[in-house]
N, C-alpha and C. Protein backbone atom coordinates (compact mmCIF):
# COMPACT_ATOMS: atom_id res chain seq x y z
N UNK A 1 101.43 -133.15 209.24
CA UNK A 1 101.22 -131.80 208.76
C UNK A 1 102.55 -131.06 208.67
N UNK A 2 103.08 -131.53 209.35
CA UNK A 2 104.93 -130.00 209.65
C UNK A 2 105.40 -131.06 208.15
N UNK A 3 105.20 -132.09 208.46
CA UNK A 3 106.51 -133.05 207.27
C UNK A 3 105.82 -132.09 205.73
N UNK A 4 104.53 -132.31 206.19
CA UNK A 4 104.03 -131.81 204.09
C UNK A 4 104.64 -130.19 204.79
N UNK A 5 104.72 -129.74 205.40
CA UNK A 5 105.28 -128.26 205.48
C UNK A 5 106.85 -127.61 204.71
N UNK A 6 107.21 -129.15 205.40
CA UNK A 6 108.75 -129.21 205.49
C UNK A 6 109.14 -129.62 203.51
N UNK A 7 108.12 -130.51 203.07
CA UNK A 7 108.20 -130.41 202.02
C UNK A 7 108.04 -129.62 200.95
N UNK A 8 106.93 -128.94 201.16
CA UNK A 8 106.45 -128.10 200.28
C UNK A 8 107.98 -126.77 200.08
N UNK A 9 107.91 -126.55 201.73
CA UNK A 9 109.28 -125.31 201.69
C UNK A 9 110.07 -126.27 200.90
N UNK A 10 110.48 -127.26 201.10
CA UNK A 10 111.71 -127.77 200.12
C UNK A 10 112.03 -127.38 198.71
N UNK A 11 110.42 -127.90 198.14
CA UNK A 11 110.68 -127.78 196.79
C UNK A 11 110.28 -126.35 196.60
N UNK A 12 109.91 -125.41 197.27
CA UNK A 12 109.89 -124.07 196.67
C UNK A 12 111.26 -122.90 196.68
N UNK A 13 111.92 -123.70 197.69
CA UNK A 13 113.27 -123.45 197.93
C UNK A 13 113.94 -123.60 196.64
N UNK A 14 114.10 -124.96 196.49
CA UNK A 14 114.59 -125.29 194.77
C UNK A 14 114.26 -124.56 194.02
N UNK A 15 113.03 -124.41 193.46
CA UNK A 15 112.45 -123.91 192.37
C UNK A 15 113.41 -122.56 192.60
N UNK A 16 112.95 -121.91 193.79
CA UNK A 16 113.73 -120.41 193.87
C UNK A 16 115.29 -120.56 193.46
N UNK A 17 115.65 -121.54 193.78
CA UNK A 17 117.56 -121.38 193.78
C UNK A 17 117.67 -121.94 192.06
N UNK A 18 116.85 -122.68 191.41
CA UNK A 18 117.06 -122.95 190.13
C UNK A 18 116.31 -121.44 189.29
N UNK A 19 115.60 -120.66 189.44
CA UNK A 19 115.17 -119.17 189.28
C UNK A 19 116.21 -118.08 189.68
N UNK A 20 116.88 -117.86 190.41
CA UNK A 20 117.57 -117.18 191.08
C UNK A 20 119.13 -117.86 190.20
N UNK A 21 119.45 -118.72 190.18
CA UNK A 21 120.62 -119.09 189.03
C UNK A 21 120.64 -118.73 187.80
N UNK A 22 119.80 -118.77 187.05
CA UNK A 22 119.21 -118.14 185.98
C UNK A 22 119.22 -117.20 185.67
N UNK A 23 119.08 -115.68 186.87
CA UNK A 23 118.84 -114.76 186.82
C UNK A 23 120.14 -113.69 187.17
N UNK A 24 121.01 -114.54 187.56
CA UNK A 24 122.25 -114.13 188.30
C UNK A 24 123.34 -114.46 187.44
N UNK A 25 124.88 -113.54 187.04
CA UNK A 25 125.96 -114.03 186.37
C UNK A 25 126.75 -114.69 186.98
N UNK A 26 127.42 -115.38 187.11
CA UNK A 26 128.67 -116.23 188.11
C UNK A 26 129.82 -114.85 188.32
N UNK A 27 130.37 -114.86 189.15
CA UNK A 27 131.30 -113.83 189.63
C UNK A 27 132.42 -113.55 188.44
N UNK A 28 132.21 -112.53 188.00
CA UNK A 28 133.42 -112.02 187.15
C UNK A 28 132.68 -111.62 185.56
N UNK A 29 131.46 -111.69 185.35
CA UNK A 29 130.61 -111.85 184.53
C UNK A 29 129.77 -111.02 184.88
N UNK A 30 129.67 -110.11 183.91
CA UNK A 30 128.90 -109.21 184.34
C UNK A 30 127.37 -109.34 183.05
N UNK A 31 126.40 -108.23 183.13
CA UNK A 31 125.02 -108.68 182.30
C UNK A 31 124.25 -109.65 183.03
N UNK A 32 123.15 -109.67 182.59
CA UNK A 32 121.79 -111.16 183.35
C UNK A 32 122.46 -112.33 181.91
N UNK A 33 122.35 -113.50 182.29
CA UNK A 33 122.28 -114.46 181.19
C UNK A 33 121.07 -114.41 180.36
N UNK A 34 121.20 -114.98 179.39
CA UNK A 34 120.09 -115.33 178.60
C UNK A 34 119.66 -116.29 178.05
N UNK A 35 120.33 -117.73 177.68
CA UNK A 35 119.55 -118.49 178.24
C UNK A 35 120.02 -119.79 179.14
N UNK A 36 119.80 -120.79 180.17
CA UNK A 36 120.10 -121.22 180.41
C UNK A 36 119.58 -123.02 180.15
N UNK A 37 120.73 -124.03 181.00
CA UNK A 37 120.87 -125.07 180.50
C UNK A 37 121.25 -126.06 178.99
N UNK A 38 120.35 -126.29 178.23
CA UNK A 38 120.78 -127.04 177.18
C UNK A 38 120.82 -125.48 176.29
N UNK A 39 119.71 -125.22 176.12
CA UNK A 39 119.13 -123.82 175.30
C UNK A 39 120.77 -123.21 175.33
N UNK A 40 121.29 -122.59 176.76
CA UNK A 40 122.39 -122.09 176.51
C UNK A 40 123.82 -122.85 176.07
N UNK A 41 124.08 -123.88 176.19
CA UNK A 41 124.82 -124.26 175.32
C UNK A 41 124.97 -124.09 174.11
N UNK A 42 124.00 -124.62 173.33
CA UNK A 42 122.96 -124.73 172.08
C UNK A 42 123.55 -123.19 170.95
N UNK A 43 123.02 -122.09 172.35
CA UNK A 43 123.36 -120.52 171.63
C UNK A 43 124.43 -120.47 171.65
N UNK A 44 125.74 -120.30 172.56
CA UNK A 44 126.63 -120.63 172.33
C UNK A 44 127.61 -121.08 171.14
N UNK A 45 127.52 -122.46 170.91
CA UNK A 45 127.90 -123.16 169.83
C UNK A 45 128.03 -122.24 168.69
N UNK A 46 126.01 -122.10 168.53
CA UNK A 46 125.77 -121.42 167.23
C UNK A 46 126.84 -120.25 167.09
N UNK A 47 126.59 -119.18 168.23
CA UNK A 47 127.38 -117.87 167.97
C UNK A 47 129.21 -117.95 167.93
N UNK A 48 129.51 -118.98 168.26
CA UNK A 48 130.97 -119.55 167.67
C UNK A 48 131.32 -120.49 166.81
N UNK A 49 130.89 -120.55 165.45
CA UNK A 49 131.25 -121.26 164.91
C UNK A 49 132.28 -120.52 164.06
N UNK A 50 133.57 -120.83 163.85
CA UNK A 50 134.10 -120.17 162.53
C UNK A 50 133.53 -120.36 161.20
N UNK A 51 134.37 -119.49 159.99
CA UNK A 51 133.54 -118.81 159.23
C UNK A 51 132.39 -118.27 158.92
N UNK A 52 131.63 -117.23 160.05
CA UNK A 52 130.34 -116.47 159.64
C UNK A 52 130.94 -115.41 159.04
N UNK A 53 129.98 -115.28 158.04
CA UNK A 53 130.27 -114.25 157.19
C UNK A 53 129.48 -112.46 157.86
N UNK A 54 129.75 -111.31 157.19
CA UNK A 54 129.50 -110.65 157.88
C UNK A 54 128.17 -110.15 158.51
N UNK A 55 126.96 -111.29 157.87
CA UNK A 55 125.63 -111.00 157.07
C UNK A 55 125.63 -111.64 158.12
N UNK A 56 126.19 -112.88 158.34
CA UNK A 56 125.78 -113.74 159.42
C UNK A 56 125.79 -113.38 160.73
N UNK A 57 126.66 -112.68 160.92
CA UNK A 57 127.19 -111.81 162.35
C UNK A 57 125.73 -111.03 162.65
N UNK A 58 125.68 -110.34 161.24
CA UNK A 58 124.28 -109.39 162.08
C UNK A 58 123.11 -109.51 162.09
N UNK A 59 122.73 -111.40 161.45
CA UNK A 59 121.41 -111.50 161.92
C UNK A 59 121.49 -112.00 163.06
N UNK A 60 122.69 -112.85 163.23
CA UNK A 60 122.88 -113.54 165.06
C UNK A 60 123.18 -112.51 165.70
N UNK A 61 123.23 -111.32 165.85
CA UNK A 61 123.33 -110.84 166.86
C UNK A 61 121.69 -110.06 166.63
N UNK A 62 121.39 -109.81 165.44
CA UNK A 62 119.92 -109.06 165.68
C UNK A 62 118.84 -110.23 166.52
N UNK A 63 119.32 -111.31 165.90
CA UNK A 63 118.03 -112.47 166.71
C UNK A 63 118.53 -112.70 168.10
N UNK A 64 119.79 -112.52 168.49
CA UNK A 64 119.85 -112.26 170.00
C UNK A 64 119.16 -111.22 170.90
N UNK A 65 119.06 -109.84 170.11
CA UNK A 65 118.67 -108.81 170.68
C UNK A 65 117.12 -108.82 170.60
N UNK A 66 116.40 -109.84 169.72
CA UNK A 66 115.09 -109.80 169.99
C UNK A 66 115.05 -110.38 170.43
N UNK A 67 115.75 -111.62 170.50
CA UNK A 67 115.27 -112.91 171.39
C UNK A 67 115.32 -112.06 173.45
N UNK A 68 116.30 -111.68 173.51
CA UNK A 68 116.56 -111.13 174.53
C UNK A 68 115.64 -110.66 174.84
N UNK A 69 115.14 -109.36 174.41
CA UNK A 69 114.04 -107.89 174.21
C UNK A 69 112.43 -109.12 174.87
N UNK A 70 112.46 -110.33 174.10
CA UNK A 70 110.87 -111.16 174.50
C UNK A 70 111.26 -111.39 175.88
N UNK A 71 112.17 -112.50 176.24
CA UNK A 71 113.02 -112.82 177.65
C UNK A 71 112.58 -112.25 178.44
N UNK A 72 113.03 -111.07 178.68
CA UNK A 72 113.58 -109.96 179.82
C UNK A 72 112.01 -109.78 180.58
N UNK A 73 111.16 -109.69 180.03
CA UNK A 73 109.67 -109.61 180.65
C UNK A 73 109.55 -111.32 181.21
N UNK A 74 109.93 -111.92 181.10
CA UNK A 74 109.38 -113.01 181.66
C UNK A 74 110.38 -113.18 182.77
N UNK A 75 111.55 -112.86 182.37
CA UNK A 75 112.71 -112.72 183.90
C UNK A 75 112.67 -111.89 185.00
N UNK A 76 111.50 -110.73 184.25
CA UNK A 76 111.05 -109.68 185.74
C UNK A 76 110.19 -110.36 186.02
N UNK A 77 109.09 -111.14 185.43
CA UNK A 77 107.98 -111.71 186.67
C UNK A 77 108.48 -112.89 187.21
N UNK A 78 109.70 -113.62 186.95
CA UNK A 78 109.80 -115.05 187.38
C UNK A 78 110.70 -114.91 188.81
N UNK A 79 111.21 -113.24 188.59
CA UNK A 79 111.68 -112.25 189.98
C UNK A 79 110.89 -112.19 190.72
N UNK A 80 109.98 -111.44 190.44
CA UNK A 80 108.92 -111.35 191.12
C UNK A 80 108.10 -112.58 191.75
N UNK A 81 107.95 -113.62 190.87
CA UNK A 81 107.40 -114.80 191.90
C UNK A 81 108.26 -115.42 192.45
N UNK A 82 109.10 -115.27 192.47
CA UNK A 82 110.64 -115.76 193.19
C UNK A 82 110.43 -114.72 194.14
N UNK A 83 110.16 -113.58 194.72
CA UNK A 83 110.43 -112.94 196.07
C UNK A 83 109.17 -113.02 196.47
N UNK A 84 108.11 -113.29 195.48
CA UNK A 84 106.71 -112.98 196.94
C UNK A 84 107.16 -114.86 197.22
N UNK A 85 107.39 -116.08 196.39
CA UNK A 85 107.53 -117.18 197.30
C UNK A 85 108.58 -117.36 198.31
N UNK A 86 109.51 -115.97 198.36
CA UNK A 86 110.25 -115.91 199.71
C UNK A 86 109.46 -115.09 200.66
N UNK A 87 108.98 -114.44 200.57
CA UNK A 87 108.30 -113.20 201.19
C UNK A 87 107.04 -114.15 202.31
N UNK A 88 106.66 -115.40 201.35
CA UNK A 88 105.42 -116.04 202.28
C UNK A 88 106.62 -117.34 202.85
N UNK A 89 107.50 -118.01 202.54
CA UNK A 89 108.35 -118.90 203.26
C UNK A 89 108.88 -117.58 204.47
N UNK A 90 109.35 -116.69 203.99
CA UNK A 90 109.80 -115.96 205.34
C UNK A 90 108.05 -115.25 206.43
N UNK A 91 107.30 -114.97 206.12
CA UNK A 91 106.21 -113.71 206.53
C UNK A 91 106.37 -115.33 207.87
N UNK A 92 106.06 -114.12 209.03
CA UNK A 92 105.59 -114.22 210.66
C UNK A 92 104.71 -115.13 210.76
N UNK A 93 103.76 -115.43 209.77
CA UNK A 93 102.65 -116.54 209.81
C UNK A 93 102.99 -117.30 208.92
N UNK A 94 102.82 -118.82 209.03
CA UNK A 94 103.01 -119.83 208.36
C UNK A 94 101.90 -119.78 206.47
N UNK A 95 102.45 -120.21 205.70
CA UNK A 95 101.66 -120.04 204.43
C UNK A 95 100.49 -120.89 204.33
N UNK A 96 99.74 -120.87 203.80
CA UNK A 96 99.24 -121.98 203.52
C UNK A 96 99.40 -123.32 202.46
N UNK A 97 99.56 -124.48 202.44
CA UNK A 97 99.77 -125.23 201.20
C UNK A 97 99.26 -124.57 199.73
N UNK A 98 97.82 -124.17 199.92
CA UNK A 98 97.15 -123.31 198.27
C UNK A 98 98.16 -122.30 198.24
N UNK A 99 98.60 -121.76 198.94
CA UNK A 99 99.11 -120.41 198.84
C UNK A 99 100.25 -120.78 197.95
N UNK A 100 101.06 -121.85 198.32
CA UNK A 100 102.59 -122.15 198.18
C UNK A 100 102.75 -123.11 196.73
N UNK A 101 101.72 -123.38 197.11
CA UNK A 101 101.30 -124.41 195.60
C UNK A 101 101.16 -123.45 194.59
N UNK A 102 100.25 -122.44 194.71
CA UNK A 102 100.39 -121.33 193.43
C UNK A 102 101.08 -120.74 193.13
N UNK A 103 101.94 -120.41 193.99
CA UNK A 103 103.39 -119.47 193.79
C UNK A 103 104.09 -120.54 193.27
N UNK A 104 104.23 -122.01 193.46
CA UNK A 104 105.64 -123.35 192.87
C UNK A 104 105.00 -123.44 191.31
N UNK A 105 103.44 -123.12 191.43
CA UNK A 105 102.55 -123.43 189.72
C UNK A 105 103.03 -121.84 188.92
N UNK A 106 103.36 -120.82 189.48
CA UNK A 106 103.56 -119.70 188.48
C UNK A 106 105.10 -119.58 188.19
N UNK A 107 105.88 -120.05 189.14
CA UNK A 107 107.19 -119.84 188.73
C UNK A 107 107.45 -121.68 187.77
N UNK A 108 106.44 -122.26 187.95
CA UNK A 108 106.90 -123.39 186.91
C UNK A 108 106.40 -122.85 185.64
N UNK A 109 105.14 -122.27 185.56
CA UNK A 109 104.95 -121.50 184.20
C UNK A 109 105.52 -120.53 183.68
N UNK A 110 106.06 -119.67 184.22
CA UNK A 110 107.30 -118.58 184.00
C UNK A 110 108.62 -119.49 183.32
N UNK A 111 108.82 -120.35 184.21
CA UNK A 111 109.97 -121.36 183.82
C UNK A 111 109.82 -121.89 182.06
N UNK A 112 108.90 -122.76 182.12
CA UNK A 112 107.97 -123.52 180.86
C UNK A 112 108.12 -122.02 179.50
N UNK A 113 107.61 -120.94 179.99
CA UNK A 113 107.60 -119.76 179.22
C UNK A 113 108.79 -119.38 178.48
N UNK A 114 109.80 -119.24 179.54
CA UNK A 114 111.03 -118.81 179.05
C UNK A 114 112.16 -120.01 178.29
N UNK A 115 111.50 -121.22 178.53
CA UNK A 115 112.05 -122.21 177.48
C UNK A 115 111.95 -122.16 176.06
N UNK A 116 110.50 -122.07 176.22
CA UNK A 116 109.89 -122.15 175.31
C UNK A 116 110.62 -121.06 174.35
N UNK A 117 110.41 -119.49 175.08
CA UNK A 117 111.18 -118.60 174.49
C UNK A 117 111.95 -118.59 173.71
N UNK A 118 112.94 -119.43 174.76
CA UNK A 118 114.93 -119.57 174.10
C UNK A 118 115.05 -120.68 172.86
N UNK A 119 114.47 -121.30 173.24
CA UNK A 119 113.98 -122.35 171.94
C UNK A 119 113.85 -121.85 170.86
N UNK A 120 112.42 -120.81 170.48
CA UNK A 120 112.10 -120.37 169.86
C UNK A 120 113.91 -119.24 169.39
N UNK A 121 114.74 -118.50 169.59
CA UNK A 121 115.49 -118.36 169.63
C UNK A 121 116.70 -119.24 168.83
N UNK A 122 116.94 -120.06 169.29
CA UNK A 122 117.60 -121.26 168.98
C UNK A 122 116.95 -121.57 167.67
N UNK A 123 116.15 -121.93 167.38
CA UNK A 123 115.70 -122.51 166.07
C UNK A 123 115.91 -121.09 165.12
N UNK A 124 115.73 -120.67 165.43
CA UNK A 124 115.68 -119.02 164.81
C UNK A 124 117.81 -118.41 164.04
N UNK A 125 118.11 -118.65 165.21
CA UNK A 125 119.67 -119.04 165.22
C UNK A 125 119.86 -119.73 163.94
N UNK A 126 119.53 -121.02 164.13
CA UNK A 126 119.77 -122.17 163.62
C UNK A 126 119.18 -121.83 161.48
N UNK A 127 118.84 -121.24 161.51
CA UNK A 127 118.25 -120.81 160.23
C UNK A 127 119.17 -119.97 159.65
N UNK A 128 119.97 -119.39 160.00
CA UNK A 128 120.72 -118.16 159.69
C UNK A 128 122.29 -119.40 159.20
N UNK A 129 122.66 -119.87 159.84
CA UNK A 129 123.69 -121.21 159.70
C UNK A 129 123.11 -121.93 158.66
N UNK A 130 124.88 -122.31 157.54
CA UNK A 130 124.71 -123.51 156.90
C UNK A 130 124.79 -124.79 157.46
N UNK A 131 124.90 -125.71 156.79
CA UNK A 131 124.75 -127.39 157.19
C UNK A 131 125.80 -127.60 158.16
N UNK A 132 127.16 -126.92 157.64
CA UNK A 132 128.27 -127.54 157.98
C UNK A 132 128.30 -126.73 158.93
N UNK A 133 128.20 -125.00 159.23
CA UNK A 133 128.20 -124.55 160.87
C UNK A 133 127.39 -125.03 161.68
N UNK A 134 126.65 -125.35 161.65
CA UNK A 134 125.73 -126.41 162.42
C UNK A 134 126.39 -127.57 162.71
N UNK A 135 127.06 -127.93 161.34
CA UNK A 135 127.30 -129.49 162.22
C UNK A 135 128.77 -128.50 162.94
N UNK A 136 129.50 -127.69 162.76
CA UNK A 136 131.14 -127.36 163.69
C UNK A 136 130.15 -127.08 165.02
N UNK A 137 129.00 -126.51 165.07
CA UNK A 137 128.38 -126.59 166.74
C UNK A 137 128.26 -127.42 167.43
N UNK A 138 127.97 -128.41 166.59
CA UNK A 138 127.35 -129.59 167.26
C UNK A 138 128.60 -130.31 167.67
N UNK A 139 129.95 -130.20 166.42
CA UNK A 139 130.89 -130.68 167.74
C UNK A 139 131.68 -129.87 168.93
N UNK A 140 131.73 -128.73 168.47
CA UNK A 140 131.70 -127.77 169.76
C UNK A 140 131.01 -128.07 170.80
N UNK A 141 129.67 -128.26 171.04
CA UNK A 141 128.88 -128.81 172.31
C UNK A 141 129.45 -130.03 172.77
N UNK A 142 129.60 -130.86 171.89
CA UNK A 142 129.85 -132.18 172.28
C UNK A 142 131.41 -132.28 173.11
N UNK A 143 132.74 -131.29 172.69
CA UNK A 143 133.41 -130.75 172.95
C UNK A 143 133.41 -130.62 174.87
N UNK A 144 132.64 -129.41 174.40
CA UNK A 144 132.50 -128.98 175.85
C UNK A 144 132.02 -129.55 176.80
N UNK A 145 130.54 -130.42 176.42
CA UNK A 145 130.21 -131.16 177.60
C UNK A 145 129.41 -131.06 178.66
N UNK A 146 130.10 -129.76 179.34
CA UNK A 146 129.82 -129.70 180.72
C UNK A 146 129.06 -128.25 180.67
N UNK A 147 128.76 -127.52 179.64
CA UNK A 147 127.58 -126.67 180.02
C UNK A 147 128.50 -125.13 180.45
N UNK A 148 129.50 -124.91 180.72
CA UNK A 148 130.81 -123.96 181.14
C UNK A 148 130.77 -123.01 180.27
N UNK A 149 130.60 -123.11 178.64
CA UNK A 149 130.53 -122.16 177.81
C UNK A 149 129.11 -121.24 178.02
N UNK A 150 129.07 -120.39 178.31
CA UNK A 150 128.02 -119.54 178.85
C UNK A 150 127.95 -117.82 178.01
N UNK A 151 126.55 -117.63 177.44
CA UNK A 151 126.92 -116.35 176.53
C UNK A 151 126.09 -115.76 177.80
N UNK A 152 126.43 -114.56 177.90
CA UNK A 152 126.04 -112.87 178.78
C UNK A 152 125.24 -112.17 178.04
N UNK A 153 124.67 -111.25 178.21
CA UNK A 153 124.64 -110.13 177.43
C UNK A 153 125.32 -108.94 178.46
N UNK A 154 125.83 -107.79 178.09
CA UNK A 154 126.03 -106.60 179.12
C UNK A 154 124.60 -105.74 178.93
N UNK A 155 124.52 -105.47 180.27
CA UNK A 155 123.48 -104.40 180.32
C UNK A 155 123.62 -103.04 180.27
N UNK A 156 122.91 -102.04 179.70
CA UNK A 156 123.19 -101.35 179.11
C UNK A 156 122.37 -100.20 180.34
């Protein structure tokens, strides 16, 4: 019984510290990110490719600001199930497994949600680009590699 205890806290721990990364800028960076892992690379690329023209500039930045505007509601509740699954790993009485299991099942659907999101985003991006800025992204990503290129937004 303590070992499935010891597990369950494990992986809700994770889930929280991969939620909580997400939600947080790296020091010196200011704004929430928007999107992370492949997705954010992906945006990236797109929004640096040389030669966009000026048309191009302002639908990528208008489809950022909606893409963002959908986001931001799913990053306050994935907060929110990120502190009540600290709130029951920390509370005076032990949780129960159902308890802990539904809180690891809503922040995986919050998660699943906001992919889905940035995706949707990304393809959206990706429409606004000709053949050939697409392909200068694609070696830009390939470039980079390691995921380091990271877009912000500032908060306003």
């Amino acid at each position: 019984m303590r070992h499935g205890t010891l597990v369950w806290t494990g992986m809700a721990a994770a889930g929280l510290w991969a939620a909580v990364a997400t939600a947080q800028p790296p020091p010196g960076m200011r704004g929430r990110p928007f999107m992370d892992d492949g997705a954010m690379r992906a945006v990236s690329a797109l929004l640096h490719v040389d030669g966009l023209s000026d048309e191009q500039r302002e639908q990528l930045h208008g489809t950022m600001e909606s893409g963002r505007a959908t986001v931001e509601p799913v990053l306050d509740q994935l907060r929110a199930a990120n502190e009540s699954l600290v709130e029951q790993l920390l509370a005076a009485d032990a949780p129960s497994s159902d308890t802990l299991n539904g809180l690891v099942e809503r922040v995986a659907e919050l998660r699943k949600q906001l992919s889905q999101q940035q995706l949707q985003t990304v393809r959206s991006l990706r429409e606004i680009l000709t053949a050939d800025q697409l392909q200068q992204a694609a070696q830009h990503t390939q470039q980079l590699g390691d995921g380091r290129d990271v877009v912000f937004f500032e908060q306003r």
